[in-house]
C-alpha atoms as a PDB file:
ATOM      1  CA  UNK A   1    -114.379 -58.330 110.087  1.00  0.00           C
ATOM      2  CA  UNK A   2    -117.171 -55.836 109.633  1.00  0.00           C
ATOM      3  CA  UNK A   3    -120.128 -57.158 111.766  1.00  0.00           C
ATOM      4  CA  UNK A   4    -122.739 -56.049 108.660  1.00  0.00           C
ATOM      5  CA  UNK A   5    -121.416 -59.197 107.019  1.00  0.00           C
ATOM      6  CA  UNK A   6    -120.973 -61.497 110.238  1.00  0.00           C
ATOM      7  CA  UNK A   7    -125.031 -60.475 110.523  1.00  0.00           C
ATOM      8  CA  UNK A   8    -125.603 -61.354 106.759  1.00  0.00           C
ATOM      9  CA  UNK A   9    -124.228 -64.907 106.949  1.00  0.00           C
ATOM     10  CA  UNK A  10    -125.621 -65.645 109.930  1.00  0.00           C
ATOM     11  CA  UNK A  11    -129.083 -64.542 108.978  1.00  0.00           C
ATOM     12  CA  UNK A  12    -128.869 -66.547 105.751  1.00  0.00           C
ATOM     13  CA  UNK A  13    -126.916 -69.466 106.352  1.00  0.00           C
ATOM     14  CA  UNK A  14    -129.705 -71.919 105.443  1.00  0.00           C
ATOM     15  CA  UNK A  15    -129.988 -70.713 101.920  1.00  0.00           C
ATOM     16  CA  UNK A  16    -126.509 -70.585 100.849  1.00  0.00           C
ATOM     17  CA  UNK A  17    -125.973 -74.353 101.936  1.00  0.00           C
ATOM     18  CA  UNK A  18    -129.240 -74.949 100.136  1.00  0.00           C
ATOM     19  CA  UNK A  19    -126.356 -74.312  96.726  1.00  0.00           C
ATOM     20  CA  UNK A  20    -124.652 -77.612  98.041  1.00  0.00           C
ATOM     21  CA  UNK A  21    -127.667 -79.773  98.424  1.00  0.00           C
ATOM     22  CA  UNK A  22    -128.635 -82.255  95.683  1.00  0.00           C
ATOM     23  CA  UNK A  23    -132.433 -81.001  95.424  1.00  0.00           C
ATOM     24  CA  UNK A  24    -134.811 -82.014  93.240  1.00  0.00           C
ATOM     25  CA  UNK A  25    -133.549 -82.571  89.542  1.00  0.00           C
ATOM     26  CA  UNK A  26    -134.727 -79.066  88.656  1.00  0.00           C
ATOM     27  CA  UNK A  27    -132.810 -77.380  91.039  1.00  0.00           C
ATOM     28  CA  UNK A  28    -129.785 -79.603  90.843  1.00  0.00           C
ATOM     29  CA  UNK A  29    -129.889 -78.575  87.457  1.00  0.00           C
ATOM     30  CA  UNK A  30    -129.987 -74.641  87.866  1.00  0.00           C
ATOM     31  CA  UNK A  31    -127.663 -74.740  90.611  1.00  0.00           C
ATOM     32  CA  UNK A  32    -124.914 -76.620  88.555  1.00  0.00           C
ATOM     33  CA  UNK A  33    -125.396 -73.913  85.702  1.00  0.00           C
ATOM     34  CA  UNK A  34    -126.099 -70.434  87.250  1.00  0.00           C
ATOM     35  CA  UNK A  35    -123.810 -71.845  90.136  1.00  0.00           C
ATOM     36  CA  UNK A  36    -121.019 -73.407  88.293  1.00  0.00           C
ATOM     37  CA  UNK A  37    -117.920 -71.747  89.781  1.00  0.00           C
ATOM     38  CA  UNK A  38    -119.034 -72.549  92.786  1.00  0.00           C
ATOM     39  CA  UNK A  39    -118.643 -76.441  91.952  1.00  0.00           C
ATOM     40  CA  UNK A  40    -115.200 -75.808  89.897  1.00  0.00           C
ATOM     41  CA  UNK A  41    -113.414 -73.849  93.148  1.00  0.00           C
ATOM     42  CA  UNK A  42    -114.855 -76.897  94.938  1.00  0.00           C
ATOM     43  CA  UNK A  43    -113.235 -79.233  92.717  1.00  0.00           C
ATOM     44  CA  UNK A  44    -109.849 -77.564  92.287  1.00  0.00           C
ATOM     45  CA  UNK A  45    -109.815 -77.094  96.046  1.00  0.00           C
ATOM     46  CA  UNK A  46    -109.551 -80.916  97.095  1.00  0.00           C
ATOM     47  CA  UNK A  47    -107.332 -81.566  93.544  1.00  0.00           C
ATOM     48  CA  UNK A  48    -104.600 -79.225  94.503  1.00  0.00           C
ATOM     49  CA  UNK A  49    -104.701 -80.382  98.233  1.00  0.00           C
ATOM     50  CA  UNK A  50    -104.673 -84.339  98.027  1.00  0.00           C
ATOM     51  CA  UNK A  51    -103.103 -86.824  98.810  1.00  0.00           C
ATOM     52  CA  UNK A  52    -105.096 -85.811 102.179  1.00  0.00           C
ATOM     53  CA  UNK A  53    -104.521 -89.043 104.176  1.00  0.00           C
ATOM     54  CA  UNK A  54    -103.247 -88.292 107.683  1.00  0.00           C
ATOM     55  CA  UNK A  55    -103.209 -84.156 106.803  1.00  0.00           C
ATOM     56  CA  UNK A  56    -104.241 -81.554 109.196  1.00  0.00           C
ATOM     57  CA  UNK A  57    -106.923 -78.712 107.748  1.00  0.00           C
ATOM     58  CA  UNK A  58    -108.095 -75.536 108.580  1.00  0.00           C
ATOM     59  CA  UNK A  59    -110.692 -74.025 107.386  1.00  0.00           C
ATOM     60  CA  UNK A  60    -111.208 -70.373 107.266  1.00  0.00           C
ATOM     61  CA  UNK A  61    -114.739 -69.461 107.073  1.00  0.00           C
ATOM     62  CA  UNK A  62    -115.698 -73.015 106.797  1.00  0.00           C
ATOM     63  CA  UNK A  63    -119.662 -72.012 107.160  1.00  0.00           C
ATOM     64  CA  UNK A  64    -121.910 -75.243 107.086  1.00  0.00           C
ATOM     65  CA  UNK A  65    -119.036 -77.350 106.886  1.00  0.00           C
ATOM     66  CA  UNK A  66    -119.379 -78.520 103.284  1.00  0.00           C
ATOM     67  CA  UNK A  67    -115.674 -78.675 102.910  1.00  0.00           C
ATOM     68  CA  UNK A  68    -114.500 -79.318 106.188  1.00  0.00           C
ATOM     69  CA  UNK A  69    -117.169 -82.755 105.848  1.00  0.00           C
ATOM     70  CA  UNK A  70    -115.750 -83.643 102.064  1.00  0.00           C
ATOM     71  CA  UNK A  71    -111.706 -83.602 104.029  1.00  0.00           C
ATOM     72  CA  UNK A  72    -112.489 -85.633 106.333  1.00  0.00           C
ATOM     73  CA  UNK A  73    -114.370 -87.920 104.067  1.00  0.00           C
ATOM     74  CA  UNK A  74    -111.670 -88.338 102.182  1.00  0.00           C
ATOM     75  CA  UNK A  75    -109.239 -89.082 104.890  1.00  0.00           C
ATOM     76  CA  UNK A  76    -107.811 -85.957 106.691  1.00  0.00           C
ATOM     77  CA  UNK A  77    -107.050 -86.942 110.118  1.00  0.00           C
ATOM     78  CA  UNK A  78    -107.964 -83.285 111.816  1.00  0.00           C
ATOM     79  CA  UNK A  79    -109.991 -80.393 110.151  1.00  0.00           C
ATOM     80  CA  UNK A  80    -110.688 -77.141 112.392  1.00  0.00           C
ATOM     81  CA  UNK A  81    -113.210 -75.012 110.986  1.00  0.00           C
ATOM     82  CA  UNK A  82    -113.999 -71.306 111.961  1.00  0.00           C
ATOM     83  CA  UNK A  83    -116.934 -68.905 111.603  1.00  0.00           C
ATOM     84  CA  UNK A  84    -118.403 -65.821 112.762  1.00  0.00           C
ATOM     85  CA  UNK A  85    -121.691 -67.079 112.024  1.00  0.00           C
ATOM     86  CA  UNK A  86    -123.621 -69.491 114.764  1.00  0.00           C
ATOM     87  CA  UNK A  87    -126.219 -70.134 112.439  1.00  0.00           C
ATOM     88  CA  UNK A  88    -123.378 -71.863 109.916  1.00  0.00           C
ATOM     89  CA  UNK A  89    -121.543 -73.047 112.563  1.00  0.00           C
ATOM     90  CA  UNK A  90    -124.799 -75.149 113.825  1.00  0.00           C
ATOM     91  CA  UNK A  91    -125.285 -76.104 110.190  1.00  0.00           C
ATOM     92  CA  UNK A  92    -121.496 -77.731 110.149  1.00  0.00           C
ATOM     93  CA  UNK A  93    -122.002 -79.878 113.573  1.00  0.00           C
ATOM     94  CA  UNK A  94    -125.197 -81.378 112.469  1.00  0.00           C
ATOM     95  CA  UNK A  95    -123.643 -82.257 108.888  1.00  0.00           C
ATOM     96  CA  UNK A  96    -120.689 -83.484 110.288  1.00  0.00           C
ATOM     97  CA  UNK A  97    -122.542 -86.024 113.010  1.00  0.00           C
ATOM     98  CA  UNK A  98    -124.569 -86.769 110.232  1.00  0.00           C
ATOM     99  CA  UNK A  99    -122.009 -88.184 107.560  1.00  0.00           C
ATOM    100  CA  UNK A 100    -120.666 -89.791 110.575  1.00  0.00           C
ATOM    101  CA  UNK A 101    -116.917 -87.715 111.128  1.00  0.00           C
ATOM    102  CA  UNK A 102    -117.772 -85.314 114.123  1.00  0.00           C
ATOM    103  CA  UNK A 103    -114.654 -86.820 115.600  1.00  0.00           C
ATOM    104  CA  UNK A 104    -112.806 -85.257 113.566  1.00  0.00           C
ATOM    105  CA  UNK A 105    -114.331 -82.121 112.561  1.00  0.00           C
ATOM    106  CA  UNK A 106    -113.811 -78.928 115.072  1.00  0.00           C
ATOM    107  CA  UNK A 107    -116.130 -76.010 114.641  1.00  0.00           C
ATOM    108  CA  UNK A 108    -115.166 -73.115 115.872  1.00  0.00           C
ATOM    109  CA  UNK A 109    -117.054 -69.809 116.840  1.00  0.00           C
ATOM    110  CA  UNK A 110    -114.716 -66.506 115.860  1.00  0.00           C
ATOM    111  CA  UNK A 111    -113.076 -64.194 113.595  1.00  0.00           C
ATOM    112  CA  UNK A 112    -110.086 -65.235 112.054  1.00  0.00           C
ATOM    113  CA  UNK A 113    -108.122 -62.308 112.148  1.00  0.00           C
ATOM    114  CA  UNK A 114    -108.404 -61.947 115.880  1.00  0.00           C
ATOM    115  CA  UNK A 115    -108.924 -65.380 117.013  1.00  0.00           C
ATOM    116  CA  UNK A 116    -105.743 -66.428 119.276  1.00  0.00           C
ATOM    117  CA  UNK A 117    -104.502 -69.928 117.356  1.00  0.00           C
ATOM    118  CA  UNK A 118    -100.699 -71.387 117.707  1.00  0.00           C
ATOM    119  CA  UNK A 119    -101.669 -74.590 115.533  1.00  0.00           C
ATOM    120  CA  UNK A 120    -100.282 -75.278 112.574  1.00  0.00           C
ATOM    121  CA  UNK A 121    -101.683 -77.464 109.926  1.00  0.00           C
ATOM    122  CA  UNK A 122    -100.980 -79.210 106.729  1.00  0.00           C
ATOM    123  CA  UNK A 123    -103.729 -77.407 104.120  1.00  0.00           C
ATOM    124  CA  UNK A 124    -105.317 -74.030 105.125  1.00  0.00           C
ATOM    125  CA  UNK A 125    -108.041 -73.193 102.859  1.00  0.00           C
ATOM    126  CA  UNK A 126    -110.518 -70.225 102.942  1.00  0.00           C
ATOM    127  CA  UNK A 127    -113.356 -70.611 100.342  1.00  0.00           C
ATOM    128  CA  UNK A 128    -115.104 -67.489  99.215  1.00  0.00           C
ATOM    129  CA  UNK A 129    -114.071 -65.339 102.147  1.00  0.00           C
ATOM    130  CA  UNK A 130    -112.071 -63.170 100.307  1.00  0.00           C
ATOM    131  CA  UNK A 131    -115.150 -61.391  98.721  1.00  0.00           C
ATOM    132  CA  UNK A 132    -115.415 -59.772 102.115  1.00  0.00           C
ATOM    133  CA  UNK A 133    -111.852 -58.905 103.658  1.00  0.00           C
ATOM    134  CA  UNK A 134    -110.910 -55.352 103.701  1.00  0.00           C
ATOM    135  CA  UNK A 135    -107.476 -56.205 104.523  1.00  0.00           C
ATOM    136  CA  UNK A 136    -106.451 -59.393 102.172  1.00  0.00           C
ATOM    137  CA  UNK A 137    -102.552 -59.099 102.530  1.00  0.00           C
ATOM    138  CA  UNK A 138    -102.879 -59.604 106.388  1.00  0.00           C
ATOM    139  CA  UNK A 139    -105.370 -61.489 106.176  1.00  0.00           C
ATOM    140  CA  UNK A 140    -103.478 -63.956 103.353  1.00  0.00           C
ATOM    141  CA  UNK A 141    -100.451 -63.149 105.654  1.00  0.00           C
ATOM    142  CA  UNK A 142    -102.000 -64.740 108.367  1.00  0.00           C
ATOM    143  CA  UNK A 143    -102.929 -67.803 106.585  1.00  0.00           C
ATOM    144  CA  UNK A 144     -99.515 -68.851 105.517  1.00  0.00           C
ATOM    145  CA  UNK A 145     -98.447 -68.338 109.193  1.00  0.00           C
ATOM    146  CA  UNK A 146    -100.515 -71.125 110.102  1.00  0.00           C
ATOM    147  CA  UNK A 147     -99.644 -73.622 107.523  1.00  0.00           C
ATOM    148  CA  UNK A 148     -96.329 -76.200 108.282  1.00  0.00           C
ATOM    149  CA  UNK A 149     -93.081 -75.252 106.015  1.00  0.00           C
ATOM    150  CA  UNK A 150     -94.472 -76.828 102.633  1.00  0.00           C
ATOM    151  CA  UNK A 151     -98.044 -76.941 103.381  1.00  0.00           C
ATOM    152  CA  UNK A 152    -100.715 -75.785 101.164  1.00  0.00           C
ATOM    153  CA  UNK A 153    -102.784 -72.645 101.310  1.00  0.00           C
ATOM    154  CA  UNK A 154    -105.427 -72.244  98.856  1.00  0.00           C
ATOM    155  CA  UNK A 155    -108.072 -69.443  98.331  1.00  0.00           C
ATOM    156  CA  UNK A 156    -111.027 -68.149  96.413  1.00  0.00           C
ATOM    157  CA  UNK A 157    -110.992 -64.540  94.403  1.00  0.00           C
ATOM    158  CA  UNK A 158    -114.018 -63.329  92.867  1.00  0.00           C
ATOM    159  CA  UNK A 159    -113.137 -61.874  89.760  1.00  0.00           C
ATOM    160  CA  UNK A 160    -114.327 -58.124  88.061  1.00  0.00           C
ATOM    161  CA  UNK A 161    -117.316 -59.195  85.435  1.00  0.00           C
ATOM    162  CA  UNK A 162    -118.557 -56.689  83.432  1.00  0.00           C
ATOM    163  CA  UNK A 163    -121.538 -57.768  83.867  1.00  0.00           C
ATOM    164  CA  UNK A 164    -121.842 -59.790  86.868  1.00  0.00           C
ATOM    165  CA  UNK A 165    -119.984 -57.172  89.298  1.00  0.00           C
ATOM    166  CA  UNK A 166    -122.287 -54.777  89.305  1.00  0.00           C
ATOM    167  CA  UNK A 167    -125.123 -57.150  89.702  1.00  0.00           C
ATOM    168  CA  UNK A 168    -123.465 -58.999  92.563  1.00  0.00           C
ATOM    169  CA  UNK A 169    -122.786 -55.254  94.371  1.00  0.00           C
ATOM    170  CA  UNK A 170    -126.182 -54.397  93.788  1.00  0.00           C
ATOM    171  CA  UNK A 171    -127.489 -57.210  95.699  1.00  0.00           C
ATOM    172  CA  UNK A 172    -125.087 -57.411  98.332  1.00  0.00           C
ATOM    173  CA  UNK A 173    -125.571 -53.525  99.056  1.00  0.00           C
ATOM    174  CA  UNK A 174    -129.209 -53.877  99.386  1.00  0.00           C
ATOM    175  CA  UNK A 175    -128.938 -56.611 102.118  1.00  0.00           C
ATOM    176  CA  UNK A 176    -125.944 -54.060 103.712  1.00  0.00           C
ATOM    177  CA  UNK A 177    -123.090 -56.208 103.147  1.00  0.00           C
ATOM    178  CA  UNK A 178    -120.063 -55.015 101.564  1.00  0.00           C
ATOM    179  CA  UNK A 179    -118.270 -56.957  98.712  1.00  0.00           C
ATOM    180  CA  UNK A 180    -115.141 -56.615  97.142  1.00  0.00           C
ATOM    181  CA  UNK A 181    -113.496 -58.337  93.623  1.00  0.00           C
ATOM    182  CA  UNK A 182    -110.206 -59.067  92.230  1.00  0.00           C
ATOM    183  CA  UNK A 183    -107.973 -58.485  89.432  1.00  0.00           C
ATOM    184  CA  UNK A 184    -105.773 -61.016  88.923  1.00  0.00           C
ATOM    185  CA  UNK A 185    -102.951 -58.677  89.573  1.00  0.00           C
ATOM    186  CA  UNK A 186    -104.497 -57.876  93.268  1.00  0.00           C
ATOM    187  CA  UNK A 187    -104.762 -61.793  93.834  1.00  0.00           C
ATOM    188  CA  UNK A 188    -100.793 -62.139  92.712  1.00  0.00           C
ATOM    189  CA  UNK A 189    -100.002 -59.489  94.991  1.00  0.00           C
ATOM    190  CA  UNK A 190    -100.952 -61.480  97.629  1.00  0.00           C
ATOM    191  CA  UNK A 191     -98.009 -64.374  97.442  1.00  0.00           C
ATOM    192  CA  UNK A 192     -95.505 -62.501  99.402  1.00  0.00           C
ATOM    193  CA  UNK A 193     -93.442 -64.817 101.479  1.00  0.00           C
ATOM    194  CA  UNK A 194     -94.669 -67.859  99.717  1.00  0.00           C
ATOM    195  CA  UNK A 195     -91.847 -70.550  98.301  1.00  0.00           C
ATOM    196  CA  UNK A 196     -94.557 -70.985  95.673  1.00  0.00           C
ATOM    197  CA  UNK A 197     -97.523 -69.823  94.199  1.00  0.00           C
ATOM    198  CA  UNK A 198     -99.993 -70.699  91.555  1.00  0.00           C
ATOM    199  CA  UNK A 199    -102.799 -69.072  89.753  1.00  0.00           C
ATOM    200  CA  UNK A 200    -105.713 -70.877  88.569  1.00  0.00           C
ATOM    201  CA  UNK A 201    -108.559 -68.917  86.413  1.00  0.00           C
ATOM    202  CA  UNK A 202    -112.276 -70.152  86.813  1.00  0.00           C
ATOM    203  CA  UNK A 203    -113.998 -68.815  83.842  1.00  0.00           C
ATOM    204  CA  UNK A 204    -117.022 -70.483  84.430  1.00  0.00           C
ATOM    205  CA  UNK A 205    -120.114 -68.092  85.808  1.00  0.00           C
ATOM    206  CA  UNK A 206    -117.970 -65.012  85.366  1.00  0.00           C
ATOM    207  CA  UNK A 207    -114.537 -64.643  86.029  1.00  0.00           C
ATOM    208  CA  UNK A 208    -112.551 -65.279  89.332  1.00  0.00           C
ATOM    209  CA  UNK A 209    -109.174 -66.995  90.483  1.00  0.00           C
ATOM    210  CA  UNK A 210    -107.907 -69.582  92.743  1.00  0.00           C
ATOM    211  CA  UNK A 211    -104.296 -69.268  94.834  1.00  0.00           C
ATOM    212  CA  UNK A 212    -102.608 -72.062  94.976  1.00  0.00           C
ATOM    213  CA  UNK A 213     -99.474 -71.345  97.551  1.00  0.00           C
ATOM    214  CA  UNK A 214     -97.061 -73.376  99.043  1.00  0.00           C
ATOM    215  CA  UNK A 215     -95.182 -71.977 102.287  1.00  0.00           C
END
């Protein structure tokens, strides 16, 4: 993982779990428009992964915990979470003691790709961590390794926009972290080795994809 973006999360980890927070109406409101993807990979996320009673999770990239929280909330019985970043990792413990499932929400300091990890779990997810891997089919590769025969994996894909592309690559290049998008092509590519896969298109804010694969 190329330590320009470890240093990027990390530094701004408050503001990009300020997107998940109710706010005042105002913001609620802009953040649910200029935002909307976000919500709709959230959404599709925990409806192609229930029922979640009694499941295992992993969660690459899980930053403040926002998804690894909403699992356990709605009954999965063990949810691992990793990051690179300690300021999003700090973010994730104090969410999860505060909606009252610490017990079974473990946050984890690393990098994915090099992290040592034998476990094996029912649904591995990683949300908008795609946008920086340099490597996807190892990296996808990997993921399916750690889910059980049948399990779930499911992943974000920013999409190529036009007109949001650019704009995103702008402002990602001025704060020195690389970014990369998808055709969805590239994100089919990735499904080697699965029993299953499944394409989902978000259209909503620009374009992007969701993969849907079953080991």
């Amino acid at each position: 993982m190329d330590q320009r973006t470890q240093r990027y999360f990390d530094q701004h980890a408050s503001r990009f779990d300020s997107i998940y927070h109710e706010g005042q109406p105002l913001q609620r409101a802009l953040n649910r428009w200029l935002r909307k993807a976000i919500y709709e990979r959230f959404a599709i996320t925990f409806e192609q992964a229930e029922p979640l009673a009694g499941k295992t999770v992993l969660d690459i990239g899980c930053g403040s915990g926002r998804y690894a929280v909403e699992f356990a909330k709605r009954g999965a019985a063990r949810i691992v979470g990793v990051d690179y970043a300690k300021g999003m990792l700090a973010l994730a413990r104090e969410y999860a003691r505060a909606e009252g499932v610490a017990e079974r929400c473990e946050f984890r300091e690393g990098d994915f790709t090099t992290a040592a990890m034998d476990e094996h779990f029912d649904v591995v997810i990683a949300i908008g961590v795609f946008d920086y891997q340099d490597r996807p089919l190892e990296f996808m590769q990997r993921m399916r390794e750690r889910a059980h025969p049948g399990g779930k994996v499911i992943a974000s894909f920013p999409g190529r926009n036009v007109l949001r592309m650019p704009l995103r690559k702008l402002r990602y290049w001025m704060s020195d972290c690389p970014v990369l998008f998808y055709r969805e092509a590239d994100v089919r590519a990735l499904g080697e080795g699965f029993s299953k896969v499944e394409i989902i298109h978000i259209h909503s804010s620009g374009t992007g994809y969701m993969f849907i694969g079953t080991r």
